[in-house]
Protein backbone atom coordinates (compact mmCIF):
# COMPACT_ATOMS: atom_id res chain seq x y z
CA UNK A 1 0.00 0.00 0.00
CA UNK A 2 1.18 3.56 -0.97
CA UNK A 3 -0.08 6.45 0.53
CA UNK A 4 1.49 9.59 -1.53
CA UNK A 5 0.50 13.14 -0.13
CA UNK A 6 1.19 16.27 -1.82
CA UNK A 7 0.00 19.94 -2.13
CA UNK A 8 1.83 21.35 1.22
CA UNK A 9 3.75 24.62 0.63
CA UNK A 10 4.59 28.16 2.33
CA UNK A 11 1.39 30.05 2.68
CA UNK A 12 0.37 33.40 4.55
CA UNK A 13 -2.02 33.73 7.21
CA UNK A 14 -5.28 33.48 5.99
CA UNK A 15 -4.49 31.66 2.67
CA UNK A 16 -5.48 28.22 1.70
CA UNK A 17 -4.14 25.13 0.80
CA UNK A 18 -5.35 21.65 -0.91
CA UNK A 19 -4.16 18.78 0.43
CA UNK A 20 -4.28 15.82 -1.63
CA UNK A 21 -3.59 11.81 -0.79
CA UNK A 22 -3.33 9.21 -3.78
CA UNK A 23 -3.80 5.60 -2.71
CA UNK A 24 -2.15 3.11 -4.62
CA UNK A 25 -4.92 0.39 -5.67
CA UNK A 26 -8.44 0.43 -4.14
CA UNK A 27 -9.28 3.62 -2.19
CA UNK A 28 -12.61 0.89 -1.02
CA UNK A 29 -9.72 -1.24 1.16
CA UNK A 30 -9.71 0.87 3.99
CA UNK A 31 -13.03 1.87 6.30
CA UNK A 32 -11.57 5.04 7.19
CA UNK A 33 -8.91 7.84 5.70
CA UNK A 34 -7.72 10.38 7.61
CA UNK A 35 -5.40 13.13 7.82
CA UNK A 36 -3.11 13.67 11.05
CA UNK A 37 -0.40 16.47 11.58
CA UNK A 38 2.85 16.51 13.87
CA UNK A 39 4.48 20.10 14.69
CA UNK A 40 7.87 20.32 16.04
CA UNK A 41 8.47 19.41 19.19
CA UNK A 42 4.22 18.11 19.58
CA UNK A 43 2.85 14.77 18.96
CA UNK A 44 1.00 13.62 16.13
CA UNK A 45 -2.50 14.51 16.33
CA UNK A 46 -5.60 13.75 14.62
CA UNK A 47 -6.38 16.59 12.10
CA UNK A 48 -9.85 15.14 10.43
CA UNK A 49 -11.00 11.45 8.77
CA UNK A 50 -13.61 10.23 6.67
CA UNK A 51 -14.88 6.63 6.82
CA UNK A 52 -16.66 4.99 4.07
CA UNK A 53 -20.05 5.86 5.18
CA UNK A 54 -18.90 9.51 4.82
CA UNK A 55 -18.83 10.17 8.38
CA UNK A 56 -16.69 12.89 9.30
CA UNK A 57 -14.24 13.86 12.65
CA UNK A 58 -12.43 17.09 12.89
CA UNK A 59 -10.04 18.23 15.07
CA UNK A 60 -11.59 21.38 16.96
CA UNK A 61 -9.46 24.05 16.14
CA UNK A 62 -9.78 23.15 12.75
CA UNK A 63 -13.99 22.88 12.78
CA UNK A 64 -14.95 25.48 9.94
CA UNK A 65 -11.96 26.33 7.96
CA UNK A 66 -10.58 22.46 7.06
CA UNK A 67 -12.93 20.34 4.86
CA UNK A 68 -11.80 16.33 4.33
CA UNK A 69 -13.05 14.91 1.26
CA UNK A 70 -12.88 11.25 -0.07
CA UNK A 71 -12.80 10.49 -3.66
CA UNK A 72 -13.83 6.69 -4.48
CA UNK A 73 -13.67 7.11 -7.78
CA UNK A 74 -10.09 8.63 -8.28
CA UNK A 75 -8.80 6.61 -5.04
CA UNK A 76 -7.81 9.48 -3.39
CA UNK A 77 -8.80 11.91 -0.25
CA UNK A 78 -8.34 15.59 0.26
CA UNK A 79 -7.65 18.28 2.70
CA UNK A 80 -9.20 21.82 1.71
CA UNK A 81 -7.53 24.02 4.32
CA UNK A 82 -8.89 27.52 4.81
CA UNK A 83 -8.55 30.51 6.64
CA UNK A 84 -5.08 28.92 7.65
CA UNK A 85 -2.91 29.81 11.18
CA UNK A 86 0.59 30.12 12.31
CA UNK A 87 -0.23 27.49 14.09
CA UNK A 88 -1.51 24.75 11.41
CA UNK A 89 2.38 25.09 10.41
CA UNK A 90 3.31 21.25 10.50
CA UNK A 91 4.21 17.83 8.62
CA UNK A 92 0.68 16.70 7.62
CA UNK A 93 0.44 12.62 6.81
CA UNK A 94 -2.48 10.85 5.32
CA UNK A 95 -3.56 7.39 7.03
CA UNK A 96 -5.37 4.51 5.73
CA UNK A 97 -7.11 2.37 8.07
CA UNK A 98 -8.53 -0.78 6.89
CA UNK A 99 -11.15 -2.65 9.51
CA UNK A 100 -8.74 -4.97 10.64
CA UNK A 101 -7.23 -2.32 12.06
CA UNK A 102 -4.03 -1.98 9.75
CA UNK A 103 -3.19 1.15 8.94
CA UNK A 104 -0.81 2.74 6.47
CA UNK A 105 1.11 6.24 6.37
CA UNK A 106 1.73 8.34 3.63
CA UNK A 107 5.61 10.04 3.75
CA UNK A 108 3.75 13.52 4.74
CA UNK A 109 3.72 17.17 2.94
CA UNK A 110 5.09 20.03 5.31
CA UNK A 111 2.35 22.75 5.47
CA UNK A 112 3.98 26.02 6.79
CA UNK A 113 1.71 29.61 7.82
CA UNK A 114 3.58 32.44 7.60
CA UNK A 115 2.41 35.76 9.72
């Protein structure tokens, strides 16, 4: 399984980025996809996921400016970030989670806010 993230970059505060995860094979495999970000010096936290069923977490200090989106068709999820903050600056990773409970990491895109 391959997991390959991309779209992070250098953005000001208050810009907007897409995030976007391409899963190698069946995007159907895995019950949930999610997105998950580690700052310097923090732990890796849960930023939003998406199961199959289209049910949707997010993180709260992201509620209203991130939107997760899953793509069946195209095998891949996404990461709309908006109205970003200083403090979104991290490495984001997409997971896979199947409902066996394996999951899979993608290699992460840094995301950094400027102010």
């Amino acid at each position: 399984v391959q997991l390959q993230a991309s779209g992070g970059g250098l953005v000001q505060v208050g810009g907007s980025l897409r995030l976007s995860c391409a899963v190698s094979g069946s995007i159907f495999r895995f019950s949930v996809m999610g997105w998950y970000r580690q700052a310097p010096g923090k732990e890796r936290e849960l930023v939003s996921h998406i199961t199959t069923s289209n049910e949707i977490v997010y993180e709260d200090s992201v509620k209203g400016r991130f939107m997760i989106s899953r793509d069946n068709a195209n095998d891949a999820v996404y990461l709309q970030m908006n109205t970003l903050k200083p403090e979104d600056t991290a490495v984001y990773y997409c997971n896979a989670l199947t409902n066996t409970g394996s999951s899979y990491w993608g290699q992460g895109t840094q995301v950094t806010v400027s102010s």
